[in-house]
Protein backbone atom coordinates (compact mmCIF):
# COMPACT_ATOMS: atom_id res chain seq x y z
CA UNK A 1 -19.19 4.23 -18.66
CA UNK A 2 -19.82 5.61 -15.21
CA UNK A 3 -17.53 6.28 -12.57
CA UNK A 4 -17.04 3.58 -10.09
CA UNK A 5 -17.41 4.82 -6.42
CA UNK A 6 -14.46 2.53 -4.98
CA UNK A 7 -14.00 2.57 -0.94
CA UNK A 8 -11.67 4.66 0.90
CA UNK A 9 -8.49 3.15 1.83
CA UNK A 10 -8.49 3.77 5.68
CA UNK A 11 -5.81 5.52 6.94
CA UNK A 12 -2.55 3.66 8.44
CA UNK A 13 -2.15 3.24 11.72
CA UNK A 14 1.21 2.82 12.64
CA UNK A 15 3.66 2.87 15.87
CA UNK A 16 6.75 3.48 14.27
CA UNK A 17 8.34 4.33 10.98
CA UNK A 18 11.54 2.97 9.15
CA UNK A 19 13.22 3.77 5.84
CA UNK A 20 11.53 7.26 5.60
CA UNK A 21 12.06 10.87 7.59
CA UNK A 22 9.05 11.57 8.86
CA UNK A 23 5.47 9.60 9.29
CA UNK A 24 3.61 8.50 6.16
CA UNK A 25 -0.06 9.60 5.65
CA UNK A 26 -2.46 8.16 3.08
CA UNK A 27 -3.76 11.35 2.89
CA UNK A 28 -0.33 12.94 2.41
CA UNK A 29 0.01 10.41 -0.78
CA UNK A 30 -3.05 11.42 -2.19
CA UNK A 31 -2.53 12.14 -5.67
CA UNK A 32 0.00 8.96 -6.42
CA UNK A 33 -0.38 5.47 -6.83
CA UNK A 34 0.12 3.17 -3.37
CA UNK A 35 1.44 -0.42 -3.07
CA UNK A 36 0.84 -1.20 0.01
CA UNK A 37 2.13 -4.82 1.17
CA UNK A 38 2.16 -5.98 5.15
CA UNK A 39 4.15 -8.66 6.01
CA UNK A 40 5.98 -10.59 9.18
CA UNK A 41 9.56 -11.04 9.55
CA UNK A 42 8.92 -14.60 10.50
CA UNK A 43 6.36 -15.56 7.42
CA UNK A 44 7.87 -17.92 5.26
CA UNK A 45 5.72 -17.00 2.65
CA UNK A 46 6.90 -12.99 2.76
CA UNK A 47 10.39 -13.89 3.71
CA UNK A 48 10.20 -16.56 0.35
CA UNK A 49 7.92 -14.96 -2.12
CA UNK A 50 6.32 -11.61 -0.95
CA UNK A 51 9.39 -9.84 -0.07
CA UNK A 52 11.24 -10.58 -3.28
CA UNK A 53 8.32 -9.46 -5.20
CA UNK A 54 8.36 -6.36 -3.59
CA UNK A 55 11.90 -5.39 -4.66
CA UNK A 56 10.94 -6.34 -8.24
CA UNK A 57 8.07 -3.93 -8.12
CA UNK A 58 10.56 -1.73 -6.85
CA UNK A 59 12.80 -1.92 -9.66
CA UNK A 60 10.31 -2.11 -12.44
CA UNK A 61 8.48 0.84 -11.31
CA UNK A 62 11.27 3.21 -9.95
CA UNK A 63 11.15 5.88 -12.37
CA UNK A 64 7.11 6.60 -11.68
CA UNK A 65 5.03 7.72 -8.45
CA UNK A 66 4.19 4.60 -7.54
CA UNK A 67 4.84 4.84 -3.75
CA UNK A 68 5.87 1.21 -2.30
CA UNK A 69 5.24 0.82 1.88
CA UNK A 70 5.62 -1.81 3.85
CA UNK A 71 3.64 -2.70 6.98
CA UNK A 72 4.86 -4.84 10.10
CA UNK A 73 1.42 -6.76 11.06
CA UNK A 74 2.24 -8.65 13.73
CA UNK A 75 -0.73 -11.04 14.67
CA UNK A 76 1.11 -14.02 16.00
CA UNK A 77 4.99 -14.76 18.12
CA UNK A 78 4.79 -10.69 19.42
CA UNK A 79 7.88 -11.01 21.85
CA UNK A 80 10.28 -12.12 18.83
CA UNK A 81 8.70 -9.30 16.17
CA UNK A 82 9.98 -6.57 17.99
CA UNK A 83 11.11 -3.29 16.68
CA UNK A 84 14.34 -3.85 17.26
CA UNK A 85 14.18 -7.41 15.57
CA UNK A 86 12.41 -5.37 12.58
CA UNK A 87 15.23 -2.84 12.13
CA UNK A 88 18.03 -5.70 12.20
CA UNK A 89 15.70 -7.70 9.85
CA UNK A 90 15.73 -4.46 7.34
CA UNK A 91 19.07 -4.05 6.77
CA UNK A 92 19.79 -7.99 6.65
CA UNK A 93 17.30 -7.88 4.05
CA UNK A 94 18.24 -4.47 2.50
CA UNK A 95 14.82 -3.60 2.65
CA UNK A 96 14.50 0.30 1.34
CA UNK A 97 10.95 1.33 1.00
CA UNK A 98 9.20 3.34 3.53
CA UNK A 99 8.04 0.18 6.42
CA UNK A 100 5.25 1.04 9.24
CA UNK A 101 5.01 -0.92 12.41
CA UNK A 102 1.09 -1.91 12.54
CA UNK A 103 -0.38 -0.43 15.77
CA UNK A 104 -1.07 -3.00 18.37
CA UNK A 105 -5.01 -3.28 18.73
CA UNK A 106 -7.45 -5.10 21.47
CA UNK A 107 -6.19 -8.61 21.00
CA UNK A 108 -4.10 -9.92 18.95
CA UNK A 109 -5.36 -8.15 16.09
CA UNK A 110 -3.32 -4.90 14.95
CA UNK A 111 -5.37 -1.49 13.86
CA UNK A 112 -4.54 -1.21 10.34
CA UNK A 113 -5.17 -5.19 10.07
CA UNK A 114 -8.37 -4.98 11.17
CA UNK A 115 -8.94 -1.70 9.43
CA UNK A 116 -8.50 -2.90 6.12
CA UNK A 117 -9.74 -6.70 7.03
CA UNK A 118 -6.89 -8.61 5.98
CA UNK A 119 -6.85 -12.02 6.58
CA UNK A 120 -2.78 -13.06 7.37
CA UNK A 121 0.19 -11.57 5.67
CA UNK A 122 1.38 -11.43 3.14
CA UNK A 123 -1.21 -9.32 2.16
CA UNK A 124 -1.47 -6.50 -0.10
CA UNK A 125 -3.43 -3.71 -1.00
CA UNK A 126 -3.52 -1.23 -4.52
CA UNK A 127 -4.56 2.23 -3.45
CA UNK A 128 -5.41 4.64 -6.69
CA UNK A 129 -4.84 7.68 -6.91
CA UNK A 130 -7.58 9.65 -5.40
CA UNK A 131 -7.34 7.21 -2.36
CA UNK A 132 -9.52 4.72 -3.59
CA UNK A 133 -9.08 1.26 -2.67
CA UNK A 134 -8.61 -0.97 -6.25
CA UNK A 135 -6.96 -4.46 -5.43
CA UNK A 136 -6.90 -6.53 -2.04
CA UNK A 137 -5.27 -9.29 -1.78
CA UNK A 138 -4.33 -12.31 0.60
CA UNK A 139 -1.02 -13.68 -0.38
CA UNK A 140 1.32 -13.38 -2.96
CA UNK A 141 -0.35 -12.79 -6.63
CA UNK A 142 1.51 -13.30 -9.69
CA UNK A 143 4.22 -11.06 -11.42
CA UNK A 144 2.12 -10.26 -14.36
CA UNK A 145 -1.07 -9.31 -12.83
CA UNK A 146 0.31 -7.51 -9.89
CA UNK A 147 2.20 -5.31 -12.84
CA UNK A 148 -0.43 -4.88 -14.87
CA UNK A 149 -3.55 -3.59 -11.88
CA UNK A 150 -0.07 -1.03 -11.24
CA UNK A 151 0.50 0.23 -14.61
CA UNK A 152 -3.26 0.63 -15.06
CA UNK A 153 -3.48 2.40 -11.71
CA UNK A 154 -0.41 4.64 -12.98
CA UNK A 155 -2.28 5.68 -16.23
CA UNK A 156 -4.86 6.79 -14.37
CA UNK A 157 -4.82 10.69 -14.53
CA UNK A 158 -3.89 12.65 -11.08
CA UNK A 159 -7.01 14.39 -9.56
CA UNK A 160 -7.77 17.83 -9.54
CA UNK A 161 -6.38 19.33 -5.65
CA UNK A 162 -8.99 21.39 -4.67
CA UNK A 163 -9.68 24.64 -5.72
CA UNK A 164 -8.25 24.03 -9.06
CA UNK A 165 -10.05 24.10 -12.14
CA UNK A 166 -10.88 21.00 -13.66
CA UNK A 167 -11.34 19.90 -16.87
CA UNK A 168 -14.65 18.76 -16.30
CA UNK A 169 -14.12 14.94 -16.58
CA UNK A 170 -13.66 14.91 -12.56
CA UNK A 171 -16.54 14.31 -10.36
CA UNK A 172 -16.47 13.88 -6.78
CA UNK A 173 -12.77 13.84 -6.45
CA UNK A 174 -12.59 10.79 -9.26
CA UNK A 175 -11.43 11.82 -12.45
CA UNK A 176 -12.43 9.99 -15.40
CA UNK A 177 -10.33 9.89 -18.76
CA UNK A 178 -11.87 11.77 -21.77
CA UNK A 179 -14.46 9.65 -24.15
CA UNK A 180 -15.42 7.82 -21.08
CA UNK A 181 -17.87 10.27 -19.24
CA UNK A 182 -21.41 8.36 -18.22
């Protein structure tokens, strides 16, 4: 089997930051698994189904690397998604992952939206380790298969940093698991 060259997930582009210290880089993550979900406050379906989903994820993977972060893509009603809306919104909602406010583009359009082509929210996005883009999705998926692409991301083996030696089953920053070299 040969390794897969996957995309690049395009790095976030984001005005401000909740639920986390100091900004969140893609880069910065490289090495764990990323759930990446963006969402509006006022989106039935994320408010109703995405959002909830989220928190299970959450729960069910707590005790891996899987990194969970939310992104505010507001494409539609800007005056009432405000920052300030967001953060009251957050704690109503007892939202606790890391949450970026999408970047506000030429249009209507946010960066990281348009970046990564997403269609509406809720949307979501499975970043492997070695930064890879391997799910996109528009809307919300079901329980089982959003699990499952996760826990097969997560038993994916963390890539060599650079410099280090490897055990010669990585190529090009992709690592493959042993018996399965092309």
């Amino acid at each position: 089997m040969s390794i897969q060259h996957l995309p690049l997930a395009p790095e976030l582009a984001v005005s401000d930051w909740f639920n986390t210290p100091s900004p969140i880089t893609l880069e910065g993550l490289r090495g764990k698994v990323v759930y990446l979900h963006s969402f509006q406050l006022l989106c039935p379906g994320c408010v109703a189904e995405s959002l909830p989903q989220v928190k299970r994820i959450e729960r069910l993977f707590a005790n891996t690397d899987l990194k969970v972060i939310g992104l505010h893509t507001v494409f539609e009603h800007h005056a009432a998604m405000t920052p300030v809306t967001l953060k009251a919104f957050i704690h109503e909602y007892r939202l606790t992952s890391p949450i970026g406010v999408d970047q506000a583009g030429d249009g209507d359009v946010p960066v990281t939206m348009a970046r990564y082509g997403l269609r509406g929210t809720p949307s979501s996005v499975l970043i492997g380790r070695d930064g890879t883009i391997l799910h996109h999705a528009f809307g919300v998926e079901d329980d089982m298969a959003v699990g499952a692409r996760i826990a097969m991301a997560l038993a994916q083996p963390v890539p060599a940093a650079a410099g280090e030696v490897s055990d010669g089953n990585c190529a090009d920053g992709r690592c493959a698991l042993p018996g399965t070299e092309a």
